[in-house]
Protein backbone atom coordinates (compact mmCIF):
# COMPACT_ATOMS: atom_id res chain seq x y z
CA UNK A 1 -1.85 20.30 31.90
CA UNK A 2 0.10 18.79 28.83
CA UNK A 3 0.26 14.82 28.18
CA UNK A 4 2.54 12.98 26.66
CA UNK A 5 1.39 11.38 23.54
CA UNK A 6 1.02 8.08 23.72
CA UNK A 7 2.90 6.05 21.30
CA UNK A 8 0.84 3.33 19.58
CA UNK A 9 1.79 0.02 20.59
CA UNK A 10 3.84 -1.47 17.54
CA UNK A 11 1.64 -5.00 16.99
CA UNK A 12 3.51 -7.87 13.92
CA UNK A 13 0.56 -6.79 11.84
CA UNK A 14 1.27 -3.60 12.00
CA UNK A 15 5.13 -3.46 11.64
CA UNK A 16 4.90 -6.17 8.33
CA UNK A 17 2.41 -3.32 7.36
CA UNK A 18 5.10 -0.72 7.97
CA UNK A 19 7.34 -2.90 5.95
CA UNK A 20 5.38 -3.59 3.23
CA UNK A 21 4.47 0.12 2.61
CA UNK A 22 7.99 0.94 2.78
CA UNK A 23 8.89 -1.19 -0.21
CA UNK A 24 5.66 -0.95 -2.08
CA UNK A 25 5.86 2.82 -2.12
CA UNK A 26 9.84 2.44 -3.17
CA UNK A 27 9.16 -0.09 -5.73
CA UNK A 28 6.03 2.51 -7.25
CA UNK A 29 8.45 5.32 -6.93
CA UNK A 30 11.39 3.75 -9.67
CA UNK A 31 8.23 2.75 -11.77
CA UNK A 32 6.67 6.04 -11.63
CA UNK A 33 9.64 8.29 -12.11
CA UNK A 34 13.18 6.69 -12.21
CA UNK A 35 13.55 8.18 -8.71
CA UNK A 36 12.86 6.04 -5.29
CA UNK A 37 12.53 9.65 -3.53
CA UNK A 38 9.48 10.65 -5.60
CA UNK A 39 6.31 8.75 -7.64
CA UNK A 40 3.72 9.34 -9.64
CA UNK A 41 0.08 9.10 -7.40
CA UNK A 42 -2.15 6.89 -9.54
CA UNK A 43 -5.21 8.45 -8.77
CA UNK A 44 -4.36 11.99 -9.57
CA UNK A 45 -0.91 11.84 -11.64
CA UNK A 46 0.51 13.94 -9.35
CA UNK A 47 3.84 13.75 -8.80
CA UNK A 48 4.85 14.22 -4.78
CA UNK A 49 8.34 13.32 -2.22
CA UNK A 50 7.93 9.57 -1.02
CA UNK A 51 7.03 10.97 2.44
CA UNK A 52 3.99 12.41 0.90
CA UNK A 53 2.71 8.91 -0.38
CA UNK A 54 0.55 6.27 0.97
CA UNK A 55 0.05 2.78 -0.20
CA UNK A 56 -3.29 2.78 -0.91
CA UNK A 57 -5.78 0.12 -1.70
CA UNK A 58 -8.16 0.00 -4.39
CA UNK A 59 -10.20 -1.61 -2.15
CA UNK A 60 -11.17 0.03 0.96
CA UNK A 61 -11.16 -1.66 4.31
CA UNK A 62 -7.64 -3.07 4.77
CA UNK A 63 -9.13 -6.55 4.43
CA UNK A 64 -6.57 -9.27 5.42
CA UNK A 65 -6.79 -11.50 2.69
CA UNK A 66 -6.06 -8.29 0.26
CA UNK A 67 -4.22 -6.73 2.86
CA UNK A 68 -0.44 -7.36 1.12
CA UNK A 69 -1.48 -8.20 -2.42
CA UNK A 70 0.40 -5.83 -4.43
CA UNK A 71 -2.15 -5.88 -7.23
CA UNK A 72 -4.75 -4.05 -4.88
CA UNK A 73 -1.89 -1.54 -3.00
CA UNK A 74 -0.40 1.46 -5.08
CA UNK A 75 1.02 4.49 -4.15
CA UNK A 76 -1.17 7.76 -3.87
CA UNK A 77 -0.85 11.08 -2.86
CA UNK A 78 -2.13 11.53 1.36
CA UNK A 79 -4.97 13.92 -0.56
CA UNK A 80 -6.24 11.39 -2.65
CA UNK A 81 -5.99 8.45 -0.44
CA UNK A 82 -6.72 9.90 3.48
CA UNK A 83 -9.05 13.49 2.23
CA UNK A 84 -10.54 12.38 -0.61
CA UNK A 85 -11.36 8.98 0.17
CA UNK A 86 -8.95 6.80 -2.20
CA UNK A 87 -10.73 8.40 -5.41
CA UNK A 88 -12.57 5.20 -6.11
CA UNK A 89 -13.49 6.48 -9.66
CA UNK A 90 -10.32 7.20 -10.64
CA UNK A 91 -8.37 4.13 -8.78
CA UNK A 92 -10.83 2.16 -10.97
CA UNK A 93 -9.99 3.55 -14.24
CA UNK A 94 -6.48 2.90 -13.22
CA UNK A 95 -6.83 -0.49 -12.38
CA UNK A 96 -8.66 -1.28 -15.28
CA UNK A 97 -5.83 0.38 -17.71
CA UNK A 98 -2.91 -1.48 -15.44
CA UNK A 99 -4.61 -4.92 -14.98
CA UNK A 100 -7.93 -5.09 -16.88
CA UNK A 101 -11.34 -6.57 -14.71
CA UNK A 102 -10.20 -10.39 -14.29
CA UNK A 103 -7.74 -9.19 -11.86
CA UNK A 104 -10.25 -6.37 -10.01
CA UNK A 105 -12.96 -9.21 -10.23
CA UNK A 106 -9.99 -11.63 -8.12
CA UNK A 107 -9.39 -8.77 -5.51
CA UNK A 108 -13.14 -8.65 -4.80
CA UNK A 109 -13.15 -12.38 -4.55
CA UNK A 110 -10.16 -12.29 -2.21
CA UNK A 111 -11.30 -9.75 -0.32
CA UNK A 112 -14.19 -11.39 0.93
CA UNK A 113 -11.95 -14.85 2.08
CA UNK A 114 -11.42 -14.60 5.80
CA UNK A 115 -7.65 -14.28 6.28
CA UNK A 116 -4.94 -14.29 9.32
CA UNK A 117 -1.50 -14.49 9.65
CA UNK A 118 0.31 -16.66 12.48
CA UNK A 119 3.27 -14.15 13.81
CA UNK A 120 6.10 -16.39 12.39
CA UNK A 121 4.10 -15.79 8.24
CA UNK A 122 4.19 -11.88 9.53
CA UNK A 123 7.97 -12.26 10.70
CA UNK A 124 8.50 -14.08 7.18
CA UNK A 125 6.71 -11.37 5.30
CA UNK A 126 8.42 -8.47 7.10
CA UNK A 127 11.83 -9.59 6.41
CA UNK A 128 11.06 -10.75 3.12
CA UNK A 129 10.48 -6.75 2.24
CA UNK A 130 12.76 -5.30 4.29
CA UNK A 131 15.14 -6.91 1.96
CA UNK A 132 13.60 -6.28 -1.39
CA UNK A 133 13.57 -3.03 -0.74
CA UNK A 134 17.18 -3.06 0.17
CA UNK A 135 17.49 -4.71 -2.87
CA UNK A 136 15.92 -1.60 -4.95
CA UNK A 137 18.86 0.59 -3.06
């Protein structure tokens, strides 16, 4: 017998998530290579179709008070970020060359502040970039 799958239940976390990605990876993509359709992964250079990229995060464990800051979130390739475990090494170098260790030494200090969001911030936050990244076109 076949079931259904069951579709995960969409939560405001999630869906401001969603959004963010969305115009994070967009954003990354006219950066990376002029194009919002494809971008540069910044752990491997490759260069791969938007639907191919995650937002990753330089530091793992999608920790709310990190969770949207787009210092800490840049696009990768699904290999780098889901198979190979973000490439810590190489998202460091990165980091280092983009921002330089104040900023990496703020994430880690962020990322250890307890955060939540109140539905009405995640509302906020969702529309906020569903229209930047309308605004990118």
């Amino acid at each position: 017998m076949k079931y259904a799958k069951q579709k995960k239940k969409s939560t405001p976390l999630s869906l401001t998530w969603t959004a963010f990605s969305k115009y994070l990876r967009t954003k990354e993509c006219l950066e990376t290579t002029g194009n919002p359709g494809y971008g540069k992964c910044c752990t491997c250079g490759e260069i791969k179709h938007f639907t191919e990229l995650d937002a990753g995060h330089f530091i793992a464990g999608r920790r709310l008070g990190i969770l949207f800051d787009e210092r800490g979130v840049h696009i990768q390739c699904a290999k780098c970020n889901r198979f190979q475990g973000g490439r810590p090494v190489e998202y460091r170098d990165y980091m280092l060359t983009r921002y330089g260790q104040e900023v990496i030494d703020d994430l880690y200090r962020l990322a250890k502040i307890p955060k939540g969001y109140a539905d009405f911030e995640l509302k906020d936050m969702r529309a906020k970039y569903n229209k930047q990244t309308r605004e990118l076109g």
